[in-house]
C-alpha atoms as a PDB file:
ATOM      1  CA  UNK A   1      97.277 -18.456 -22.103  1.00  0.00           C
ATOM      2  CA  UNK A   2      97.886 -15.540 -20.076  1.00  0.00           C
ATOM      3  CA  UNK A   3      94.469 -13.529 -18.856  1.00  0.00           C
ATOM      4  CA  UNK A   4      91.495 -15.074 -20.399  1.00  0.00           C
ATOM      5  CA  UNK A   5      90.929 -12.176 -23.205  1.00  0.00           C
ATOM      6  CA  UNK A   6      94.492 -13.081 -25.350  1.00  0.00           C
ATOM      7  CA  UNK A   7      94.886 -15.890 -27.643  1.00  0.00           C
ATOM      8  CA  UNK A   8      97.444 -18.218 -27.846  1.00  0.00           C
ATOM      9  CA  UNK A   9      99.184 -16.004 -30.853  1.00  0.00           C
ATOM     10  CA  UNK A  10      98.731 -13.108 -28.238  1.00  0.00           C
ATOM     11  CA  UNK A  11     100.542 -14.846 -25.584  1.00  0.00           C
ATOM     12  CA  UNK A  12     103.646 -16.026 -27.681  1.00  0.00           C
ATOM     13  CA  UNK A  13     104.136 -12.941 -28.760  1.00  0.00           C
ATOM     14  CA  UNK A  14     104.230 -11.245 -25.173  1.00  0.00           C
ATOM     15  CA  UNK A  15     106.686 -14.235 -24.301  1.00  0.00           C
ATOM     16  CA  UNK A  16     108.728 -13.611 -26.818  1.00  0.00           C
ATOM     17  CA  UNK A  17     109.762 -10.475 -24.612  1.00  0.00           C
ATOM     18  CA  UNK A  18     111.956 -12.848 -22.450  1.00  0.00           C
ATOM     19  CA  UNK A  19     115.544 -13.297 -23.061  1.00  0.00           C
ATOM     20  CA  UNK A  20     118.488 -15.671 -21.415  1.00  0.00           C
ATOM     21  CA  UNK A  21     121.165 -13.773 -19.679  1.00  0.00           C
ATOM     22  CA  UNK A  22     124.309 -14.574 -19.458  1.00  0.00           C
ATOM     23  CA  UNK A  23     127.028 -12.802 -18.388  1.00  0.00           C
ATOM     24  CA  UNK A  24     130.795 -12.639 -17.219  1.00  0.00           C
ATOM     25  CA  UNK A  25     132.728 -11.022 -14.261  1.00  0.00           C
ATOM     26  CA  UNK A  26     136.486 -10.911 -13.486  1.00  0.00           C
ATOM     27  CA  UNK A  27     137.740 -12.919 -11.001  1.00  0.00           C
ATOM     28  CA  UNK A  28     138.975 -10.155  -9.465  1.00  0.00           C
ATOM     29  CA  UNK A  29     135.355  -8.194  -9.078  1.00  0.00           C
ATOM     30  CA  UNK A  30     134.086  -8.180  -5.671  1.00  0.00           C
ATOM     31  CA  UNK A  31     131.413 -10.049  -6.103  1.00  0.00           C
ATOM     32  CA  UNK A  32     132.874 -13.141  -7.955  1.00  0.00           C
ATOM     33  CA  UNK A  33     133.344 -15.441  -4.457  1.00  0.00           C
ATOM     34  CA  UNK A  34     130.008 -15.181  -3.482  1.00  0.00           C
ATOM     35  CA  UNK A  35     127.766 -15.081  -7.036  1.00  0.00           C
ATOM     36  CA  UNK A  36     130.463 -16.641  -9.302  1.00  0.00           C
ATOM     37  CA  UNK A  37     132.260 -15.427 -12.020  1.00  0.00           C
ATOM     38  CA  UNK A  38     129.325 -16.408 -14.724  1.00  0.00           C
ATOM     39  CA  UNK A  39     126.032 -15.829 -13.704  1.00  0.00           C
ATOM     40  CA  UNK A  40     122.661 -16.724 -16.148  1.00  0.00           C
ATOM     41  CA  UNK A  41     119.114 -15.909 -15.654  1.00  0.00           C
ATOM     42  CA  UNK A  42     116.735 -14.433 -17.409  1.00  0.00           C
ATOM     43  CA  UNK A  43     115.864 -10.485 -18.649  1.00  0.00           C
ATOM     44  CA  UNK A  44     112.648  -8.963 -20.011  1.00  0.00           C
ATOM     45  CA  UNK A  45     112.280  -6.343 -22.914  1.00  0.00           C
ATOM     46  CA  UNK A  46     110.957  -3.236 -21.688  1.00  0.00           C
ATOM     47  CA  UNK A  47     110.816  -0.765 -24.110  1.00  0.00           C
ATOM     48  CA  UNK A  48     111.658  -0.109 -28.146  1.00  0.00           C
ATOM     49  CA  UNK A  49     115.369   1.061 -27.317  1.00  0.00           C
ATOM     50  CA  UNK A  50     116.321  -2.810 -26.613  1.00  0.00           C
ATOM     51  CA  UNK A  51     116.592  -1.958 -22.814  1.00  0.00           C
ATOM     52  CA  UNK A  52     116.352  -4.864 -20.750  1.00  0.00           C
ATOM     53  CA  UNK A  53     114.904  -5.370 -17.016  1.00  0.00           C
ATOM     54  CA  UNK A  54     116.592  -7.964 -14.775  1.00  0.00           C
ATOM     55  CA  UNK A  55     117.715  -8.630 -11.377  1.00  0.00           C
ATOM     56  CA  UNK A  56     120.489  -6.778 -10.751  1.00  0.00           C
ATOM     57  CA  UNK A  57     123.367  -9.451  -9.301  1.00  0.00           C
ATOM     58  CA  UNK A  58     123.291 -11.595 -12.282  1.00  0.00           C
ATOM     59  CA  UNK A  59     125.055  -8.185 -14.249  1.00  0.00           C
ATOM     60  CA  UNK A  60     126.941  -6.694 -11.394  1.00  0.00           C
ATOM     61  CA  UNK A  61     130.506  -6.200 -12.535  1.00  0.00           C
ATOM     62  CA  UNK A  62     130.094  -8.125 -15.402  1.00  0.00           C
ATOM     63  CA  UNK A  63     132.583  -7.642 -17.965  1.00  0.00           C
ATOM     64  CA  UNK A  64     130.554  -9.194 -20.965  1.00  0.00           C
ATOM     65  CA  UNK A  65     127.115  -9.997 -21.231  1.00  0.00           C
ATOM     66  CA  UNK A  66     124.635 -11.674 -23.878  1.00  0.00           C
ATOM     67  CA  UNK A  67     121.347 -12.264 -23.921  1.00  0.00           C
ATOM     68  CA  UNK A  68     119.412 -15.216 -26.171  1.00  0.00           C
ATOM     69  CA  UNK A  69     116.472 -14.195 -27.413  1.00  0.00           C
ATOM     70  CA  UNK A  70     113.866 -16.480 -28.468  1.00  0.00           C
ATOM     71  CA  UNK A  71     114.796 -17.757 -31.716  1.00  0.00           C
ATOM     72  CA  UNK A  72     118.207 -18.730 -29.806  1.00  0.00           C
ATOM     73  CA  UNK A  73     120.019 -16.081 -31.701  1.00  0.00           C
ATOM     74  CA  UNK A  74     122.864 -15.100 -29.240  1.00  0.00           C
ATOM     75  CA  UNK A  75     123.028 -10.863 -28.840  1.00  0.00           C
ATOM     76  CA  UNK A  76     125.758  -8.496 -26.703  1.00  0.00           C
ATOM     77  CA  UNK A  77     124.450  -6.696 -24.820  1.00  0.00           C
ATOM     78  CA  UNK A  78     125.593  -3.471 -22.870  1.00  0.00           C
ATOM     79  CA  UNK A  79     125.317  -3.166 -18.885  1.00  0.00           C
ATOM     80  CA  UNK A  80     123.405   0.302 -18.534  1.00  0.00           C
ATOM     81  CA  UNK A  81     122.461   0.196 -14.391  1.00  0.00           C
ATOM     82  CA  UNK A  82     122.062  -1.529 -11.210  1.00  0.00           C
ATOM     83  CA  UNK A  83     120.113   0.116  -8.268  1.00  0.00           C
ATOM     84  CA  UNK A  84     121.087  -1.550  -4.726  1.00  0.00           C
ATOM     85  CA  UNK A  85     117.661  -0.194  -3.207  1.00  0.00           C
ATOM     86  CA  UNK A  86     115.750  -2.197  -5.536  1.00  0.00           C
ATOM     87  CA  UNK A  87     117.722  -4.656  -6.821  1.00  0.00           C
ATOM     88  CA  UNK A  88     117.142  -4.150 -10.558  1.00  0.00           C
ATOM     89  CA  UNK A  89     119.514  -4.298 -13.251  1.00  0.00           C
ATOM     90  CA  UNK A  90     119.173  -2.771 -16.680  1.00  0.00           C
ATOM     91  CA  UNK A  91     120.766  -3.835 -20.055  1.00  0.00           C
ATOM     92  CA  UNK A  92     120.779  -2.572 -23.809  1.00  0.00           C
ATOM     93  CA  UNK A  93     121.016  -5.548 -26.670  1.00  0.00           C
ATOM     94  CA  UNK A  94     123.228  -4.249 -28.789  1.00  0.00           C
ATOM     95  CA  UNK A  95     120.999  -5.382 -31.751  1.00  0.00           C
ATOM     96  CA  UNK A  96     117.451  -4.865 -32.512  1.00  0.00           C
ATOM     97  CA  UNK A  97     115.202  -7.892 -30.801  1.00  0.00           C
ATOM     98  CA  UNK A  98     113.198  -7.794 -33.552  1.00  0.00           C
ATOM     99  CA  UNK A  99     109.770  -8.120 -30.754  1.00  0.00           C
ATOM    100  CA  UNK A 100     107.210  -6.073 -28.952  1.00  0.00           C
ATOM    101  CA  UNK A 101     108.655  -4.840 -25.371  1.00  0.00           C
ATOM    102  CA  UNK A 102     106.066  -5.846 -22.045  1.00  0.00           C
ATOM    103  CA  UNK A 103     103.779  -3.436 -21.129  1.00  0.00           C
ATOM    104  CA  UNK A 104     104.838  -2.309 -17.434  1.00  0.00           C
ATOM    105  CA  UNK A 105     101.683  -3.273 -14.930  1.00  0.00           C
ATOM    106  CA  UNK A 106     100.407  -1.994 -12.094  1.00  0.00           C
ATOM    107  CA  UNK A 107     102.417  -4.350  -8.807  1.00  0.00           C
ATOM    108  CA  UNK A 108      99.548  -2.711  -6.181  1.00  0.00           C
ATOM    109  CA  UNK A 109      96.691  -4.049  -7.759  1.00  0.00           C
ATOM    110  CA  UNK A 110      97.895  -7.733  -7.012  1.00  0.00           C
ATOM    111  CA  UNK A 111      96.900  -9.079  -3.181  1.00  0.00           C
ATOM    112  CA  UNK A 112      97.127 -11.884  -1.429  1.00  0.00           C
ATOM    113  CA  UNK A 113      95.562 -14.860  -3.055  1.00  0.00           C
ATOM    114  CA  UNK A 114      95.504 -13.797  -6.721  1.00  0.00           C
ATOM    115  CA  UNK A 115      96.567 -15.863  -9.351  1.00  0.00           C
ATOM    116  CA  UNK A 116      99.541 -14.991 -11.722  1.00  0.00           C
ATOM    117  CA  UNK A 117     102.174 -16.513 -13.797  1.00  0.00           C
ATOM    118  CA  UNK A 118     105.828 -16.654 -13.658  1.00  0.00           C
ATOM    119  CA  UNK A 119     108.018 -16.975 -16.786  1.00  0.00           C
ATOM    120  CA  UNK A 120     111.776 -17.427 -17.823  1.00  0.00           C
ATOM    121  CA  UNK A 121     113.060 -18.050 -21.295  1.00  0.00           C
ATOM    122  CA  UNK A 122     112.037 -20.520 -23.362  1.00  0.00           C
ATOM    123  CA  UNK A 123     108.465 -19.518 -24.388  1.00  0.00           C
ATOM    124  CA  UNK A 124     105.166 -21.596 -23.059  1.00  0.00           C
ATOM    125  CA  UNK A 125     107.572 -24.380 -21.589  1.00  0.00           C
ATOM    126  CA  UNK A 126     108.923 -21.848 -19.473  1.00  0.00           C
ATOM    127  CA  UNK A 127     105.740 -20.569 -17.950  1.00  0.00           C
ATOM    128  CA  UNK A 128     104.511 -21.771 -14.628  1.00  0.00           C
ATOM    129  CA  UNK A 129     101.212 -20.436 -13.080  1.00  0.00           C
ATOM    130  CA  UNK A 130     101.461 -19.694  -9.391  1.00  0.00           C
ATOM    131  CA  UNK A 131      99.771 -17.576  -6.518  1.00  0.00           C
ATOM    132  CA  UNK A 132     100.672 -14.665  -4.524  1.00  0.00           C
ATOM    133  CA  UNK A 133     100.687 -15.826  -1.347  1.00  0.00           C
ATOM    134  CA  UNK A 134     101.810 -12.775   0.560  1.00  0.00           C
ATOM    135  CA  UNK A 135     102.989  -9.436   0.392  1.00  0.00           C
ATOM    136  CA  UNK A 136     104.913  -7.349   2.712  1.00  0.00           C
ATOM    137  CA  UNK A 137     108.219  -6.744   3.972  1.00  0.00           C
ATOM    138  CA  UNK A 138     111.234  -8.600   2.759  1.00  0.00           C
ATOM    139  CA  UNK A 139     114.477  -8.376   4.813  1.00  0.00           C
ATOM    140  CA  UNK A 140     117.919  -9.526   2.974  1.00  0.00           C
ATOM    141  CA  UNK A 141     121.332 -10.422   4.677  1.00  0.00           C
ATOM    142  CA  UNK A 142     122.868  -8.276   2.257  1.00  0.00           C
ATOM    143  CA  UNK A 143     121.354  -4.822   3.726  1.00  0.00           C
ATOM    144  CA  UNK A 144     118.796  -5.238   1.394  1.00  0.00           C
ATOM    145  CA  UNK A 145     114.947  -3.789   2.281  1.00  0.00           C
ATOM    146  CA  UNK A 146     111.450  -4.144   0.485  1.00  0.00           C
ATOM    147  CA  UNK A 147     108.638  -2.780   2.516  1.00  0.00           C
ATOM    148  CA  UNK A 148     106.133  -4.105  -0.051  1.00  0.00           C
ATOM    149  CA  UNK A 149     107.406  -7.608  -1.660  1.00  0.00           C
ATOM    150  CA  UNK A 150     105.891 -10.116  -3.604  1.00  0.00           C
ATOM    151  CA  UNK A 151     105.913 -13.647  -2.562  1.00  0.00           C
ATOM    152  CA  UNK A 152     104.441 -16.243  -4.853  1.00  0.00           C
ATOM    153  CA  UNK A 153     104.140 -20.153  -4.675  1.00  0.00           C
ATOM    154  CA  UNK A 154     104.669 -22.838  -5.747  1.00  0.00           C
ATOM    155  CA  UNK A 155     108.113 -21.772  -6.005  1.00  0.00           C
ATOM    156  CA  UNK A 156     110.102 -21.484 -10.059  1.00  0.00           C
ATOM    157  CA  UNK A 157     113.600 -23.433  -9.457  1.00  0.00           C
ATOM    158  CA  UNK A 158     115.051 -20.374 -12.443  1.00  0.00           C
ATOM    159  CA  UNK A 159     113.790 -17.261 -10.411  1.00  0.00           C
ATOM    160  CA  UNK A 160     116.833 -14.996 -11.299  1.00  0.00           C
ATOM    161  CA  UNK A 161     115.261 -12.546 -13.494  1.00  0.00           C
ATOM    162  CA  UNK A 162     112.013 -14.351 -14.332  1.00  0.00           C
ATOM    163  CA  UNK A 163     109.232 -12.064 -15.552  1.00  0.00           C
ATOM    164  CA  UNK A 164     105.781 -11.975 -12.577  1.00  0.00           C
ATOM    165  CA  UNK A 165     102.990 -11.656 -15.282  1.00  0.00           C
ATOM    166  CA  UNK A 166      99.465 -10.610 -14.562  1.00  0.00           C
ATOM    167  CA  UNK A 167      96.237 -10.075 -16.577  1.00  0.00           C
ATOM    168  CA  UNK A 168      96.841  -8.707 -20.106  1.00  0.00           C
ATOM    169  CA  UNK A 169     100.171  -9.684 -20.352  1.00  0.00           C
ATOM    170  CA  UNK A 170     101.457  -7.303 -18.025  1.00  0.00           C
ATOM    171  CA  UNK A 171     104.590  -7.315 -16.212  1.00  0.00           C
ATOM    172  CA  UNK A 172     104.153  -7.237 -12.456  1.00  0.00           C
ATOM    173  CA  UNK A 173     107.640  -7.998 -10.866  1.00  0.00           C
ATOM    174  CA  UNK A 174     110.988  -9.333 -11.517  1.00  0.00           C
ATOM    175  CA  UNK A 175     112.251 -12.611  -9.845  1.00  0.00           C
ATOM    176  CA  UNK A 176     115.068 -11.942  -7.053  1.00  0.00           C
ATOM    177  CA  UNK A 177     115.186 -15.259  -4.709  1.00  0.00           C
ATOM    178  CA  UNK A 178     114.189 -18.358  -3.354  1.00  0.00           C
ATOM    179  CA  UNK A 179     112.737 -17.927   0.254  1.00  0.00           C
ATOM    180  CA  UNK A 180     110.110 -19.645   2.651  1.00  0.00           C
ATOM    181  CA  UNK A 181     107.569 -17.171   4.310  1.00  0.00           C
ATOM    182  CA  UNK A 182     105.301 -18.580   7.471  1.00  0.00           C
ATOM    183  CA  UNK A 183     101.520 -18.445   6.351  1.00  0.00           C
ATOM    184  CA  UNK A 184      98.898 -18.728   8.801  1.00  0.00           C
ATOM    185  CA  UNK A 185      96.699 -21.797   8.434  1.00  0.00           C
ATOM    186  CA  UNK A 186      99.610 -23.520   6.112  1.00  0.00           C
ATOM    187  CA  UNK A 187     102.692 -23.292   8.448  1.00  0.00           C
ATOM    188  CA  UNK A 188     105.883 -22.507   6.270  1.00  0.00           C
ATOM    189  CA  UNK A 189     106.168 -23.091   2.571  1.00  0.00           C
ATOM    190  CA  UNK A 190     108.742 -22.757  -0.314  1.00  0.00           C
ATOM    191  CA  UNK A 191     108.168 -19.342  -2.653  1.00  0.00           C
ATOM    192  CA  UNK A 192     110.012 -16.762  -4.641  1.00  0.00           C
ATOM    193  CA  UNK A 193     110.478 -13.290  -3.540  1.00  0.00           C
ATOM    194  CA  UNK A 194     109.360 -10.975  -6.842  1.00  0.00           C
ATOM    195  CA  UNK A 195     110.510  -7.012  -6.869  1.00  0.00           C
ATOM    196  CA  UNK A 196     107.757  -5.033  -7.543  1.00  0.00           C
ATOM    197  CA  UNK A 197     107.836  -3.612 -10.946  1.00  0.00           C
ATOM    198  CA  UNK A 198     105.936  -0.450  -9.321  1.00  0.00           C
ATOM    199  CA  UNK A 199     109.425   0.124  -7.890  1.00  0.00           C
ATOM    200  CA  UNK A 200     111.049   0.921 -11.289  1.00  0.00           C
ATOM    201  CA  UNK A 201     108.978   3.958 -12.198  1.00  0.00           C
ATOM    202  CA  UNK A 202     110.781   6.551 -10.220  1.00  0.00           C
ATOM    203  CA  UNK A 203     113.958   5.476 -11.414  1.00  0.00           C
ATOM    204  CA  UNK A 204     114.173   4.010 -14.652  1.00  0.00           C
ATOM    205  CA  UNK A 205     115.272   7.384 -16.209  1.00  0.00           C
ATOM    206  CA  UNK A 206     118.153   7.970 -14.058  1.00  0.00           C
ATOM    207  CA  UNK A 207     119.239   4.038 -14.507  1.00  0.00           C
ATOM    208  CA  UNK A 208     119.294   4.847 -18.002  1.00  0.00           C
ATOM    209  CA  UNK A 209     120.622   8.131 -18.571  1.00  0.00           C
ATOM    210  CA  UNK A 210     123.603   8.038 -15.412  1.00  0.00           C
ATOM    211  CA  UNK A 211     123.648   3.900 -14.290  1.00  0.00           C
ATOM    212  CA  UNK A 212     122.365   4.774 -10.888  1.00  0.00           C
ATOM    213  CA  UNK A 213     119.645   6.153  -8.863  1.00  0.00           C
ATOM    214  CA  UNK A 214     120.029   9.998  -8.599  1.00  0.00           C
ATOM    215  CA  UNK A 215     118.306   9.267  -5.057  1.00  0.00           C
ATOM    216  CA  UNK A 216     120.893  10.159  -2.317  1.00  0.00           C
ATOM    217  CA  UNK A 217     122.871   6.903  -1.355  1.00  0.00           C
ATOM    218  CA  UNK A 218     122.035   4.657   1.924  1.00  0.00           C
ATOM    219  CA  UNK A 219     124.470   4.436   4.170  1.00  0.00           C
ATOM    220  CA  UNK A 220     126.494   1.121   3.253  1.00  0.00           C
ATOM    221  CA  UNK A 221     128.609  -0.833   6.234  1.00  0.00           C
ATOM    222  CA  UNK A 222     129.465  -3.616   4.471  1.00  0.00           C
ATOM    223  CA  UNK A 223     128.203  -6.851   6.872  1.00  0.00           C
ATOM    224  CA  UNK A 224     126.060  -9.648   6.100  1.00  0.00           C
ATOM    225  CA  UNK A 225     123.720 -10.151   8.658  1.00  0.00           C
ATOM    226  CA  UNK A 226     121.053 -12.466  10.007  1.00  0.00           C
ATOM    227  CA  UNK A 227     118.275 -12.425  12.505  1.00  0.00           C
ATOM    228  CA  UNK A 228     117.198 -15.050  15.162  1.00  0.00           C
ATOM    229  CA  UNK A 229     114.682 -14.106  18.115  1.00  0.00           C
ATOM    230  CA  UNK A 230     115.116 -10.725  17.173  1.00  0.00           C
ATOM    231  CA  UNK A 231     118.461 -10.403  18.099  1.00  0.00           C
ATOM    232  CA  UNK A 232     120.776  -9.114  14.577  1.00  0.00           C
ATOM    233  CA  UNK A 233     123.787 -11.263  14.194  1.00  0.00           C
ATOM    234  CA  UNK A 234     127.174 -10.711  12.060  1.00  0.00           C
ATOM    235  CA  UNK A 235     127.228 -13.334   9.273  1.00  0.00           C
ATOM    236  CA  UNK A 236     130.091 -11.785   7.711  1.00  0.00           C
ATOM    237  CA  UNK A 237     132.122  -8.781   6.927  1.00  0.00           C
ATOM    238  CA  UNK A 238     132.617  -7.753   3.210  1.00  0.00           C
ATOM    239  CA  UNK A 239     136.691  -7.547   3.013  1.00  0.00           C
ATOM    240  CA  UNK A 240     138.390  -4.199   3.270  1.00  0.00           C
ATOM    241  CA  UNK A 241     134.291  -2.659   3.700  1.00  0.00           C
ATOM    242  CA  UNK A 242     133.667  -0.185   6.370  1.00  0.00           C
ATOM    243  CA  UNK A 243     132.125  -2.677   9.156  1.00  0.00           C
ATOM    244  CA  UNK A 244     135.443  -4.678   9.001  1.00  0.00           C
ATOM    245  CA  UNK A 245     138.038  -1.702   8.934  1.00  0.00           C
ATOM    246  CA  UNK A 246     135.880  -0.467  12.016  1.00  0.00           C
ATOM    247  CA  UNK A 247     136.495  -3.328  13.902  1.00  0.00           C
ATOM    248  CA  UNK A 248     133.539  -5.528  13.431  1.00  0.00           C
ATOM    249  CA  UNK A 249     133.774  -9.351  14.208  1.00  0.00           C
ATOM    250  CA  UNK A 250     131.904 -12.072  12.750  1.00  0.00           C
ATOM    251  CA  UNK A 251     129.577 -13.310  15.203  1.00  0.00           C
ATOM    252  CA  UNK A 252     129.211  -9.971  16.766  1.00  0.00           C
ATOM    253  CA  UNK A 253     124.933  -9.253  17.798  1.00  0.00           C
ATOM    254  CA  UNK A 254     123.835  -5.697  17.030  1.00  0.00           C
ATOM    255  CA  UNK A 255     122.449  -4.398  20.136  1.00  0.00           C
ATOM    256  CA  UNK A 256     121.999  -0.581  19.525  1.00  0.00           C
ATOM    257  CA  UNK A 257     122.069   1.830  16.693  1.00  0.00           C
ATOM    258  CA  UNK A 258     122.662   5.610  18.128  1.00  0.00           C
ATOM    259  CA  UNK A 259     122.092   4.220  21.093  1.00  0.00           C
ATOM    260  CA  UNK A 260     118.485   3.089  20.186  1.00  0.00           C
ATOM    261  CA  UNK A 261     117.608  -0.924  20.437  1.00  0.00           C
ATOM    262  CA  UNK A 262     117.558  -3.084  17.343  1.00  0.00           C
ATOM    263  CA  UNK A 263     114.476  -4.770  17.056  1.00  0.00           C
ATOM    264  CA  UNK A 264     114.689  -7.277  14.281  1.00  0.00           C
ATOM    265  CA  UNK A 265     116.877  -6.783  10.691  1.00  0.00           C
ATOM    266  CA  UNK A 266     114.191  -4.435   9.497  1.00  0.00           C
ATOM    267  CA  UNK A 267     114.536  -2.267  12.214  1.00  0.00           C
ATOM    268  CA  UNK A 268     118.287  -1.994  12.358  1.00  0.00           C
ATOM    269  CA  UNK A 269     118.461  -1.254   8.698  1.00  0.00           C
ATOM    270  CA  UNK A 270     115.917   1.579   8.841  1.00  0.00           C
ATOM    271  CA  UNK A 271     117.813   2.874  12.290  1.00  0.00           C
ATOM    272  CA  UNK A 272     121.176   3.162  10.318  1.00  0.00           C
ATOM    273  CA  UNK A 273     119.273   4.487   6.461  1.00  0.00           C
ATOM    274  CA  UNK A 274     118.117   7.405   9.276  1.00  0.00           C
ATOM    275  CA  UNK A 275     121.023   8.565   9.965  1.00  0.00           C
ATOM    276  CA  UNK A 276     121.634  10.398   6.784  1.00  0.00           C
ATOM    277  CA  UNK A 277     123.331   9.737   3.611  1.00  0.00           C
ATOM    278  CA  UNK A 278     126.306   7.395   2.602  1.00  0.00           C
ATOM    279  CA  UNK A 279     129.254   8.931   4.392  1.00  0.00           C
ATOM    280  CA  UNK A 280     127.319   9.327   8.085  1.00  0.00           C
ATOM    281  CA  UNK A 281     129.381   8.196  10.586  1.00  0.00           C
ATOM    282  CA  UNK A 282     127.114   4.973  11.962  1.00  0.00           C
ATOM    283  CA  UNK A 283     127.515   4.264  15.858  1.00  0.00           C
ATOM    284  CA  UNK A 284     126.782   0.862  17.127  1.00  0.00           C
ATOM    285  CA  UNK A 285     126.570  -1.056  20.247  1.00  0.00           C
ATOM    286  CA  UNK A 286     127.830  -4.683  19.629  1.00  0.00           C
ATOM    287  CA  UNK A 287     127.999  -7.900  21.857  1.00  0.00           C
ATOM    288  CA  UNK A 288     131.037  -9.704  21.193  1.00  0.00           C
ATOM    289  CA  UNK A 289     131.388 -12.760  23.021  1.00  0.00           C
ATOM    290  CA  UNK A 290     130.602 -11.459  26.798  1.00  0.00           C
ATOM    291  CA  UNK A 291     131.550  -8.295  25.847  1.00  0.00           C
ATOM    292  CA  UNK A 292     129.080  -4.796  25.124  1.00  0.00           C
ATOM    293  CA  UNK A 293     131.418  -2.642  23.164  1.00  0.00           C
ATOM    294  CA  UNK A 294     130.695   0.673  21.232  1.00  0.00           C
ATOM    295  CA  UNK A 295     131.968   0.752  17.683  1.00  0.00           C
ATOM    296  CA  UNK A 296     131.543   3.639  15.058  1.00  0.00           C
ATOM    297  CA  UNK A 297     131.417   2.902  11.545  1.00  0.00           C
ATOM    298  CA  UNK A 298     132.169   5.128   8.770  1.00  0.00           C
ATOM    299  CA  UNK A 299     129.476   4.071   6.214  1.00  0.00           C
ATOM    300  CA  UNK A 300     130.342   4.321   2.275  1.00  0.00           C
ATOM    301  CA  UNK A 301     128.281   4.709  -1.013  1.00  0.00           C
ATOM    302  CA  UNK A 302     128.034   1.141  -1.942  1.00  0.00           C
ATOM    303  CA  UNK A 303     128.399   2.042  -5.889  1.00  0.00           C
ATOM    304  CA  UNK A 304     132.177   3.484  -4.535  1.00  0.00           C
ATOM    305  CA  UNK A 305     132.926  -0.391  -3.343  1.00  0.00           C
ATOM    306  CA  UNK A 306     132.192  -2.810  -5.836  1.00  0.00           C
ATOM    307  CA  UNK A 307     133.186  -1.999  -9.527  1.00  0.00           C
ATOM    308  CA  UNK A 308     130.108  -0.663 -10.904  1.00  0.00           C
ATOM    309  CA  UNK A 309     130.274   1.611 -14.153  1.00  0.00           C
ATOM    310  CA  UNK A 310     129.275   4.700 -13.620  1.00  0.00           C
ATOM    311  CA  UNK A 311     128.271   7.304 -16.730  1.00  0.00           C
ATOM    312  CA  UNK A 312     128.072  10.710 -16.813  1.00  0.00           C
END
């Protein structure tokens, strides 16, 4: 049952909301070595035009998708937008669902401590209640940011896409990973990472109407990178990106941005985003092996890298 004033009818039909994505990229697409070339998760109804709210990588390049809706009816679907800030991904079924869209909730009213559920397809089998354990800042290798996440245990093995469900049915957040945060009193434990569906407001009309954001772009470099004791470490460059054509090594620490200390991933993400728009020129100071060196990146519009459609 989901929030103590809906039935059991109630309920199915608010799950009914939840769709299987599937989806297939080219070989060639950028992404395909790291998140394969098909990707599944899951997608939730948002609205009476058959667009559909997901997590963005599982539709990035994709060159087909379908989604399953509930009566296991296979539908195409259309790729509409991805936003890198976020992480979200919009699609259109390409046929009417035939069900009532989730009502969009309210992600700051959850805290620490308050019970909610987490759903993929497959109705009430599919439905596992859980507990926000945390929110706050969420850091990704990827130069990925969330001041305010949402981290929820015990953790849902199919996060990619799942639907964070509060009282009345309503859709909190949108399932991204599978992380561990350290929680005082209970050491660290296994949860998901949710985006906060508060997030989407500001730009769901511009993913819509153009695929993108109309936001200026972040300044993109291209690394993977990792933190230990505060020190930033290269991971690894994304081929032919900016960090790499720059002269970036694997392995390399970030010391300096502008000539500023890095504190932490956080901090070096927000020191580079300050710079200005995709385009700035970035300037770093690097430790490679026993060496400081200065290196200045030309940053890109990550949209411009991968192939992402783009509509007028």
């Amino acid at each position: 049952m989901i929030g103590p004033a809906y039935a059991q009818q109630e309920a199915e039909e608010i799950l009914k909301a939840i769709v299987k994505v599937k989806s297939t990229i080219p070989s060639e697409a950028r992404t395909a070595r790291i998140l394969g070339t098909t990707r599944e998760g899951h997608g939730v109804l948002i609205d009476s035009e058959g667009h559909i709210l997901t997590i963005g990588y599982l539709i990035l390049e994709a060159a087909s998708i379908e989604v399953v809706d509930q009566n296991a009816k296979t539908i195409r679907a259309t790729y509409i937008g991805y936003d890198h800030r976020t992480g979200f991904g919009i699609l259109r079924a390409d046929e009417d669902l035939g069900v009532t869209p989730m009502e969009l909730g309210q992600s700051s009213k959850i805290k620490e401590g308050d019970p909610v559920l987490v759903a993929g397809y497959g109705g009430a089998d599919a439905v596992q209640g859980v507990r926000v354990v945390s929110r706050g800042e969420f850091a990704g290798y990827w130069e990925y940011l969330l001041d305010n996440a949402i981290y929820t245990a015990p953790p849902y093995s199919s996060y990619g896409g799942a639907a964070l469900i509060g009282p009345g049915g309503k859709l909190l957040g949108i399932g991204s990973i599978f992380t561990t945060k350290t929680i005082s009193g209970l050491g660290i434990i296994p949860c998901n990472m949710f985006i906060p569906i508060d997030l989407l407001r500001s730009i769901l009309d511009d993913l819509i109407s153009t695929g993108r954001s109309q936001k200026s772009p972040q300044p993109w470099l291209g690394i993977h990178v990792e933190e230990a004791h505060g020190r930033v470490f290269v991971l690894r460059l994304t081929s032919g990106g900016p960090a790499e054509r720059a002269g970036l090594k694997t392995g390399d620490i970030v010391l300096t941005v502008g000539k500023k200390p890095v504190e932490g991933l956080a901090d070096f993400y927000r020191k580079v985003w300050s710079l200005g728009k995709a385009g700035v020129k970035v300037p770093l100071g690097v430790l490679h092996n026993i060496q400081i060196r200065d290196v200045v990146v030309q940053s890109e519009d990550r949209h411009q890298y991968f192939n992402i459609k783009t509509r007028k």
